[in-house]
N, C-alpha and C. Protein backbone atom coordinates (compact mmCIF):
# COMPACT_ATOMS: atom_id res chain seq x y z
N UNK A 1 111.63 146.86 49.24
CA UNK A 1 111.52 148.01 50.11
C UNK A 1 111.45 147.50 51.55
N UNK A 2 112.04 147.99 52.51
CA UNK A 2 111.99 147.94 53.90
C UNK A 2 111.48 148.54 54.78
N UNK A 3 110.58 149.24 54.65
CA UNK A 3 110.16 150.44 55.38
C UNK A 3 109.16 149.22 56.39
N UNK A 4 109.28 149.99 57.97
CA UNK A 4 108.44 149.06 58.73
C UNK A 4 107.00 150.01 58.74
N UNK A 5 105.94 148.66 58.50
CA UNK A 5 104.51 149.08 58.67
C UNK A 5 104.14 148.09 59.78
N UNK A 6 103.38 149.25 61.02
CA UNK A 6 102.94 148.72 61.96
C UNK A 6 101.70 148.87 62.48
N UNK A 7 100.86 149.30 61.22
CA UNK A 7 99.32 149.89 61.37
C UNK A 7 98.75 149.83 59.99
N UNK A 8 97.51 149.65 60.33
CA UNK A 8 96.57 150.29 59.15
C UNK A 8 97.01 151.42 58.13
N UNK A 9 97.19 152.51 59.46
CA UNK A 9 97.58 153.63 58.81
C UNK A 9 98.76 153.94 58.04
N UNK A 10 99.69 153.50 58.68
CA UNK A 10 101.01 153.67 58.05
C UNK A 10 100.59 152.77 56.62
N UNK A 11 99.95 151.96 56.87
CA UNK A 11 99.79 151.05 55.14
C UNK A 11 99.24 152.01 54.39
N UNK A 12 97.84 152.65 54.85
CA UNK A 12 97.33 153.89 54.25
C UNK A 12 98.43 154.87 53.96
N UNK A 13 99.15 155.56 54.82
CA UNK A 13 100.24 156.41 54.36
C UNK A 13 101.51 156.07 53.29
N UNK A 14 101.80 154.81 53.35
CA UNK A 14 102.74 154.06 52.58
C UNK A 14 102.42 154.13 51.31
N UNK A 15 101.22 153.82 50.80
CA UNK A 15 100.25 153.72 49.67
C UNK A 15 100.38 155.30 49.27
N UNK A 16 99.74 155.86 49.91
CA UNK A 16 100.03 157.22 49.19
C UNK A 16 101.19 158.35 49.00
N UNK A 17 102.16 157.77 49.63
CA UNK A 17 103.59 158.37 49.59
C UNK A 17 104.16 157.76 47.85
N UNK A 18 103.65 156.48 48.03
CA UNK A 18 103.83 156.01 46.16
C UNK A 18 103.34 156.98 45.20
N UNK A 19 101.81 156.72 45.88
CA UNK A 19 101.08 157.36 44.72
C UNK A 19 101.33 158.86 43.97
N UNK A 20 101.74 159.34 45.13
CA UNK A 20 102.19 160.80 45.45
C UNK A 20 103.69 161.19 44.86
N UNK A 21 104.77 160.09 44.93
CA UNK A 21 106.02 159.90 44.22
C UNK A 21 106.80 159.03 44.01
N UNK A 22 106.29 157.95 43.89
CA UNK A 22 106.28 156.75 42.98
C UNK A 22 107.33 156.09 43.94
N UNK A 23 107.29 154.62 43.38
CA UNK A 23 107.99 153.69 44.80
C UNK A 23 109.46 153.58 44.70
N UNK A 24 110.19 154.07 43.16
CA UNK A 24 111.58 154.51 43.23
C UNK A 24 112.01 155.90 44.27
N UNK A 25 111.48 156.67 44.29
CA UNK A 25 111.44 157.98 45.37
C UNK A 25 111.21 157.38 47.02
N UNK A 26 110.14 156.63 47.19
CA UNK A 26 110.02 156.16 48.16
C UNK A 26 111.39 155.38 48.84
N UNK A 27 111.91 154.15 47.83
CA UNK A 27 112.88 153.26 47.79
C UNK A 27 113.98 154.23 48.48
N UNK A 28 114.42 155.57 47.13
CA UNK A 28 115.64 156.29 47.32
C UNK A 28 115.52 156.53 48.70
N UNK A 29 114.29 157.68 49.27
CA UNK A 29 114.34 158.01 50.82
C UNK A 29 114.27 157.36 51.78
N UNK A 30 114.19 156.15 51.53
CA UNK A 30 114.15 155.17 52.45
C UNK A 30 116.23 154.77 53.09
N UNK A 31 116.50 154.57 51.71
CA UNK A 31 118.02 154.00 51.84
C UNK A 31 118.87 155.74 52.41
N UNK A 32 117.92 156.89 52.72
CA UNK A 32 119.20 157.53 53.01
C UNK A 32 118.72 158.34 53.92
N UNK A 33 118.02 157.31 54.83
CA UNK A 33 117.84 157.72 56.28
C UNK A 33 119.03 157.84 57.28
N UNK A 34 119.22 158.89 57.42
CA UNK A 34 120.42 158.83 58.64
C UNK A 34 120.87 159.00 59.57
N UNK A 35 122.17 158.07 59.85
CA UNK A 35 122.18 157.55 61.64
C UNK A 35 121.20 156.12 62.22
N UNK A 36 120.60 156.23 62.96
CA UNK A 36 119.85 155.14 63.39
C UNK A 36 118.58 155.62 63.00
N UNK A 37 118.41 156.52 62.35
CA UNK A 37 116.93 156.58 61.90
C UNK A 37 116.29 155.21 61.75
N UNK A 38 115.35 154.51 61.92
CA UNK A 38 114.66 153.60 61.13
C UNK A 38 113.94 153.78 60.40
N UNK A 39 113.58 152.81 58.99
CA UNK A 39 112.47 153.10 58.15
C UNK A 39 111.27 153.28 58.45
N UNK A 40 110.76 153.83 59.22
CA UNK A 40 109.36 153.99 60.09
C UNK A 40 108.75 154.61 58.50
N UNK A 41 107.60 154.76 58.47
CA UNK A 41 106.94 155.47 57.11
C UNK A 41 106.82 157.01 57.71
N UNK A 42 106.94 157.18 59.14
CA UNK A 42 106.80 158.64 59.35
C UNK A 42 107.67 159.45 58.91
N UNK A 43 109.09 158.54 59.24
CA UNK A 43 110.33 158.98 59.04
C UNK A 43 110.86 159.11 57.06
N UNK A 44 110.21 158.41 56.67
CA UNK A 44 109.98 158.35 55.09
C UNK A 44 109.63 159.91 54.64
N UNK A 45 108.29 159.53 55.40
CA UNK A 45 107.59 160.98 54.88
C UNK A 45 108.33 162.46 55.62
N UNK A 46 108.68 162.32 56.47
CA UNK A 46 109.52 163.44 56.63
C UNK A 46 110.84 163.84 55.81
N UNK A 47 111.29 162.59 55.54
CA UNK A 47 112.83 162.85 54.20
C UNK A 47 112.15 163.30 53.32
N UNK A 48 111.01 162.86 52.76
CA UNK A 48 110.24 163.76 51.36
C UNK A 48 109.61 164.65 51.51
N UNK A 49 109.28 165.44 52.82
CA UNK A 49 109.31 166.66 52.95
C UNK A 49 107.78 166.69 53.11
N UNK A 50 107.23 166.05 53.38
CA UNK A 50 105.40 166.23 53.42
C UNK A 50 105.11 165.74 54.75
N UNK A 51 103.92 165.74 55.00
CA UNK A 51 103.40 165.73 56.15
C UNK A 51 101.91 165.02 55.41
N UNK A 52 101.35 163.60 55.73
CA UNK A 52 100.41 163.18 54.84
C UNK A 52 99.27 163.44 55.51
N UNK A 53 98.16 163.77 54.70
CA UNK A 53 96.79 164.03 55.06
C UNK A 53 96.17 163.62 55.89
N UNK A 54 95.18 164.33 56.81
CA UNK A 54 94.69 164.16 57.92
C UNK A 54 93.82 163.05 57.97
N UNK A 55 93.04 162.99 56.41
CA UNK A 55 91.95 161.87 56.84
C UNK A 55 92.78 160.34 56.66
N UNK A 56 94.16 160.22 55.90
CA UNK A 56 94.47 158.94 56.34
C UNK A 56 94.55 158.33 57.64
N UNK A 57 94.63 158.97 58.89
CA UNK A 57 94.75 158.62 59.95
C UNK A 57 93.51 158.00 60.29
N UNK A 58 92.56 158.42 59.50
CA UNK A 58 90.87 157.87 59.81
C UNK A 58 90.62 156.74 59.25
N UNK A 59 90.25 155.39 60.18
CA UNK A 59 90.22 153.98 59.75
C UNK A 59 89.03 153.65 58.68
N UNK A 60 88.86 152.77 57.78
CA UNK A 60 87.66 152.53 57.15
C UNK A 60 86.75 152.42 58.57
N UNK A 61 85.26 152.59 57.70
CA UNK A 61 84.56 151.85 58.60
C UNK A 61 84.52 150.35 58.79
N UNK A 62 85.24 149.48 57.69
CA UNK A 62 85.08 147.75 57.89
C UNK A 62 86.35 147.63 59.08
N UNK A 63 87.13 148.31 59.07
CA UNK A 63 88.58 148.10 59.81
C UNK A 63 87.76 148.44 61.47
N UNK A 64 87.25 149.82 61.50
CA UNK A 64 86.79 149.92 62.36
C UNK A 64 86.06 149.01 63.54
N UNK A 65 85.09 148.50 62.72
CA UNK A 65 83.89 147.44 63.10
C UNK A 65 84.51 146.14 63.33
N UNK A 66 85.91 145.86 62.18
CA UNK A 66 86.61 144.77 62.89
C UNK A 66 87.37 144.77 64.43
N UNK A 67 87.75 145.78 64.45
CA UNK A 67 88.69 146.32 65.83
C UNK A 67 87.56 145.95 66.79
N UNK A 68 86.49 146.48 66.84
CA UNK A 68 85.26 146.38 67.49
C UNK A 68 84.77 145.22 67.75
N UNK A 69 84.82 144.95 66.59
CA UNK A 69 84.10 143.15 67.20
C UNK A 69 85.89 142.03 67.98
N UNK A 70 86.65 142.52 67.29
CA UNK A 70 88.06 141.63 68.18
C UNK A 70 87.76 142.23 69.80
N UNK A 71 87.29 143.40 70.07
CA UNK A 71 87.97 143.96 71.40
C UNK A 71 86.37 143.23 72.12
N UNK A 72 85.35 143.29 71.63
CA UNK A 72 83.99 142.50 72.26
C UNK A 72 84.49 141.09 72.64
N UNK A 73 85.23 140.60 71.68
CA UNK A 73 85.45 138.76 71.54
C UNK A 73 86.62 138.74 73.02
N UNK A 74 87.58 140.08 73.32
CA UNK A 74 88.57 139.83 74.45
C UNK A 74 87.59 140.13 75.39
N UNK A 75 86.87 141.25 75.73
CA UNK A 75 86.14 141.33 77.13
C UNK A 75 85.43 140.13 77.29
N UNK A 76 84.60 139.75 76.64
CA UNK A 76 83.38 138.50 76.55
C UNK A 76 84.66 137.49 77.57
N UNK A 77 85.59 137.01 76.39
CA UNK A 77 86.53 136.22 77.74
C UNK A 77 87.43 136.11 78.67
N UNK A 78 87.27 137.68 78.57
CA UNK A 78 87.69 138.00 80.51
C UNK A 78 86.53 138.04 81.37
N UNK A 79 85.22 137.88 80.90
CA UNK A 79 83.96 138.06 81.68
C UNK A 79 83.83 139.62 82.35
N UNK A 80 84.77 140.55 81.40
CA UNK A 80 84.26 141.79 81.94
C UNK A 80 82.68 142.30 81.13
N UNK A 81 82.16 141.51 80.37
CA UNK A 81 80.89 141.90 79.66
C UNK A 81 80.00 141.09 80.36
């Protein structure tokens, strides 16, 4: 499969576009994107006609707390902290 994942979320959304209609369906809508569409997973989910749930967009809390502690570790060495 080729579909580009460029987030958390889209992995979250990717995952449940399977779950939701299995990764041959996924595969098919993927290969008959058209024009320059790219395999974006948004663009996935729009060929299959859904629009995926609101709380996937919502990060775990471990993902969260990681983002959090990476963005502490960049200020700390710019000396903006």
């Amino acid at each position: 499969m080729s579909i580009i994942v460029e987030s958390s979320r889209d992995e979250r959304v990717l995952l449940w576009l399977i779950d939701q209609f299995g990764e041959s369906a996924v595969e098919e809508a993927c290969s008959k994107l058209a024009g320059s569409r790219r395999a974006y997973v948004s663009n996935v989910a729009k060929l299959l006609g859904v629009a995926p749930p609101a709380e996937l967009a919502l990060a775990s809390k471990e993902d969260a707390l990681r983002h959090l502690k990476a963005i502490r570790r960049i200020l700390k060495s710019s000396k903006c902290i």
